[in-house]
Protein backbone atom coordinates (compact mmCIF):
# COMPACT_ATOMS: atom_id res chain seq x y z
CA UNK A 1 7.94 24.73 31.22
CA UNK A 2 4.22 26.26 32.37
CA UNK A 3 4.21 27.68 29.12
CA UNK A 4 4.70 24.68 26.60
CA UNK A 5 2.76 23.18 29.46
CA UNK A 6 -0.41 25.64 28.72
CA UNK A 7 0.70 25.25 24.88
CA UNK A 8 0.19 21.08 24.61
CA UNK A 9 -3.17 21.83 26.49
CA UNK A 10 -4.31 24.64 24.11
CA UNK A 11 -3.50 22.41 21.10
CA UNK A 12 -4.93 18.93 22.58
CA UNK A 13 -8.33 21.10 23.48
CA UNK A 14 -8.25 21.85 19.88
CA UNK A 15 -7.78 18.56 18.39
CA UNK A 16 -10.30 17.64 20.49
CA UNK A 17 -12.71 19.90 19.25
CA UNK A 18 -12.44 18.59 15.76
CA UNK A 19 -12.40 15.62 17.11
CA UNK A 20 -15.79 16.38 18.57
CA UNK A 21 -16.78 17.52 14.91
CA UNK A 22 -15.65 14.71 13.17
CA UNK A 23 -17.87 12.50 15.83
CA UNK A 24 -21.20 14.45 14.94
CA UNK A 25 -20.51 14.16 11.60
CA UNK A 26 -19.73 10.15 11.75
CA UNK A 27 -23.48 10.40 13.65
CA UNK A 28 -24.49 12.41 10.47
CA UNK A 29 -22.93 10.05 7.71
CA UNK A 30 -24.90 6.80 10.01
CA UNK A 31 -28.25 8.65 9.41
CA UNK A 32 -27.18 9.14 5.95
CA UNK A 33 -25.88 5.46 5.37
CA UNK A 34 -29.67 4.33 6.99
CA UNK A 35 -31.51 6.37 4.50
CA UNK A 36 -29.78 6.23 1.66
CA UNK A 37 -29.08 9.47 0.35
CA UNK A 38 -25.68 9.62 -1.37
CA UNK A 39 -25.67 13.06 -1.99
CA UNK A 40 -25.58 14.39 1.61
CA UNK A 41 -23.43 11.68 2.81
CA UNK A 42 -20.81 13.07 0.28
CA UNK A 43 -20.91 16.30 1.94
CA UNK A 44 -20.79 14.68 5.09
CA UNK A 45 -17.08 13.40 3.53
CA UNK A 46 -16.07 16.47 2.07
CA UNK A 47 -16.91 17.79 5.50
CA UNK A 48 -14.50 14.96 7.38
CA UNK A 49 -11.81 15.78 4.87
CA UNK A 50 -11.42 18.88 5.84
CA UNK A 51 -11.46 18.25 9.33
CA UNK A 52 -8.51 15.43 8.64
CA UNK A 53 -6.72 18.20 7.00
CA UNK A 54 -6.58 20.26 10.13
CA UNK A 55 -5.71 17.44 12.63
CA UNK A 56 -2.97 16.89 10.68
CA UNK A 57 -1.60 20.61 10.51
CA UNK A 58 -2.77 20.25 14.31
CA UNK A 59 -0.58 17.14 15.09
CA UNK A 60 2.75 18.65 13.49
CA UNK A 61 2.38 21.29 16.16
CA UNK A 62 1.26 18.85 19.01
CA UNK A 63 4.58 16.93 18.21
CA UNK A 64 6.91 19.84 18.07
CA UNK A 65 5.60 21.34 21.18
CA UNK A 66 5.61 17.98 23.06
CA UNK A 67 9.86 17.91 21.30
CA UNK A 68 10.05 21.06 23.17
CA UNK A 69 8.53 20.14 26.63
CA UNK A 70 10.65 17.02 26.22
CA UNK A 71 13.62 18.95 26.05
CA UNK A 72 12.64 21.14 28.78
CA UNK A 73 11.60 18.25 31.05
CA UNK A 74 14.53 15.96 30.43
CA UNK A 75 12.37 13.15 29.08
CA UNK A 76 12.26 10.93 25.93
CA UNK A 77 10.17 13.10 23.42
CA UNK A 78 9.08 9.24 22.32
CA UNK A 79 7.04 8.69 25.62
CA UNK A 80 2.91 8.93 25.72
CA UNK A 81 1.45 11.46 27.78
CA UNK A 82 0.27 9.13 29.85
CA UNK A 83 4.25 7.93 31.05
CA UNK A 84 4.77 11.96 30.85
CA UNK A 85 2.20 13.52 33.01
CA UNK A 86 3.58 12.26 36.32
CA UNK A 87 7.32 13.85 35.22
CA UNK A 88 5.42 17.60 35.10
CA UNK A 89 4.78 20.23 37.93
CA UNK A 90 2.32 19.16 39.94
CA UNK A 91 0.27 22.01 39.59
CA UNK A 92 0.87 21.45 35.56
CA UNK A 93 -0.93 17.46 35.73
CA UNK A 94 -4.36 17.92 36.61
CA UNK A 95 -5.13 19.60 33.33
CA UNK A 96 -3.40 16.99 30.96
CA UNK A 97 -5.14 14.16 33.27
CA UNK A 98 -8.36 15.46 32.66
CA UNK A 99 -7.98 16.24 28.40
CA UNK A 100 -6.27 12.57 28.39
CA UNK A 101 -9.38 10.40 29.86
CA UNK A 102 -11.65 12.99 27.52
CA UNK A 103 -9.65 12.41 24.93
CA UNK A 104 -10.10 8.63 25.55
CA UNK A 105 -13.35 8.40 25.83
CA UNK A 106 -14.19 10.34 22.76
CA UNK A 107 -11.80 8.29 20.38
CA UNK A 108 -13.33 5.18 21.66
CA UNK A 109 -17.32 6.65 21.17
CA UNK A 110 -15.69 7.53 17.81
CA UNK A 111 -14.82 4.58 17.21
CA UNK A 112 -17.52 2.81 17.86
CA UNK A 113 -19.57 4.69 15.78
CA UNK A 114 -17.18 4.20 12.65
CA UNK A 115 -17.56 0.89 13.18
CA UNK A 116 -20.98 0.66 12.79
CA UNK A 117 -20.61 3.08 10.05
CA UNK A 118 -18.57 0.12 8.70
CA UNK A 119 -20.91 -1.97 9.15
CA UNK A 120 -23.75 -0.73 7.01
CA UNK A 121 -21.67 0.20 4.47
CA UNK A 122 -21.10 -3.60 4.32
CA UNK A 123 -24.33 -4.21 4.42
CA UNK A 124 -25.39 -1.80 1.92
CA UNK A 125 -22.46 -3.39 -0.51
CA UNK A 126 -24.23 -7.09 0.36
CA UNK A 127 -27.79 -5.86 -1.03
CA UNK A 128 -26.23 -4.34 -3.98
CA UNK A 129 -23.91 -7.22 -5.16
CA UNK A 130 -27.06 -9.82 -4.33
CA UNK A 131 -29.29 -7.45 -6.67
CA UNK A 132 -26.28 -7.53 -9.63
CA UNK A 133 -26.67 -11.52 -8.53
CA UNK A 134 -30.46 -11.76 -9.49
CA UNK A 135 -30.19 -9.43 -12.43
CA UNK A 136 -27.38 -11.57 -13.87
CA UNK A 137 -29.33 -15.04 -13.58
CA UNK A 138 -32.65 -14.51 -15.14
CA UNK A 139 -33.43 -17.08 -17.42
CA UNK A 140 -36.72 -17.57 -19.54
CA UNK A 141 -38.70 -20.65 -21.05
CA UNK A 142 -38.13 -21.18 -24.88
CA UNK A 143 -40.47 -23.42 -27.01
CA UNK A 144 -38.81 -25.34 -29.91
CA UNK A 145 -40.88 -26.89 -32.89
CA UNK A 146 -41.81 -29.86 -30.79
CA UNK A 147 -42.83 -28.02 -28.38
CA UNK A 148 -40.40 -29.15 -25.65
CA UNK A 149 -39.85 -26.18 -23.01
CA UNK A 150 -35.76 -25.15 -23.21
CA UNK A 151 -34.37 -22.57 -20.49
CA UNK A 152 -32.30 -20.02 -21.86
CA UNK A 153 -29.80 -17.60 -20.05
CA UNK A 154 -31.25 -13.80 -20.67
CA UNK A 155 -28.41 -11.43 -21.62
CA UNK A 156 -26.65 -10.15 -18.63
CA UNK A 157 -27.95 -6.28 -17.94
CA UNK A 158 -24.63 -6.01 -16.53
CA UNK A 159 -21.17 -7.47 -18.12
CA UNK A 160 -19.31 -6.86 -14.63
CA UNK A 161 -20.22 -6.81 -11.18
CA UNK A 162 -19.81 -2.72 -9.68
């Protein structure tokens, strides 16, 4: 049991890792988003993709190793590691304790920042569909032969909004 014990540990530290990587690069994309420059920030993705990619070869092996310690333990392989951590070897806890309220924290700072993220991509999607707005409604002053001033609607620059 020490060793798939010593085995979850190994592979949480490592999801957390690129889970450490995927928060400088949200902190990346925000600087990005604030100035503007769409080239970088789609390295920045092609960056997180990657990343995503290994979580998820990294999470396959998390769950089959927490199957396995399940089995080992006699416990539901369905519980969190929260519920599990108090069924394990004392001496086995401390170090599952400690990756679980890091791991906590640094979803929730991650989080945070994506939000934000969020939010000026919003923002950013506001200013652009106001500017289609104002591009789409200019109108300019016609004279007729009696002189009498007639608005008419300018053809739309754009036939769609992006």
């Amino acid at each position: 049991m020490k060793s798939k014990c010593q085995e979850l540990t190994n592979i949480l530290e490592e999801q957390m890792n690129i889970y450490r990587h995927l928060m400088d690069l949200s902190v990346k994309k925000q600087e990005q988003l604030i100035k503007g420059s769409l080239d970088e920030l789609n390295e920045v993705t092609k960056q997180e993709e990657v990343l995503i990619f290994q979580l998820g070869k990294l999470e396959g092996k998390r769950e089959n190793c927490f199957i396995q310690l399940a089995e080992l333990g006699n416990f539901d392989c369905k519980k969190t590691l929260s519920e599990v951590i108090p069924l394990l070897p004392v001496e086995l806890q401390e170090d599952l304790e400690q990756i679980e309220v890091d791991f906590l924290a640094l979803l929730e700072k991650l989080s945070r920042t994506n939000q934000e993220n969020t939010g000026l991509i919003e923002q950013s999607l506001d200013f652009i569909n106001y500017s289609v707005d104002i591009l789409n409604q200019h109108t300019k002053p016609v004279y007729n032969s009696e002189k009498e001033i007639k608005v008419e609607q300018l053809n739309s620059i754009f036939d769609k909004k992006i």
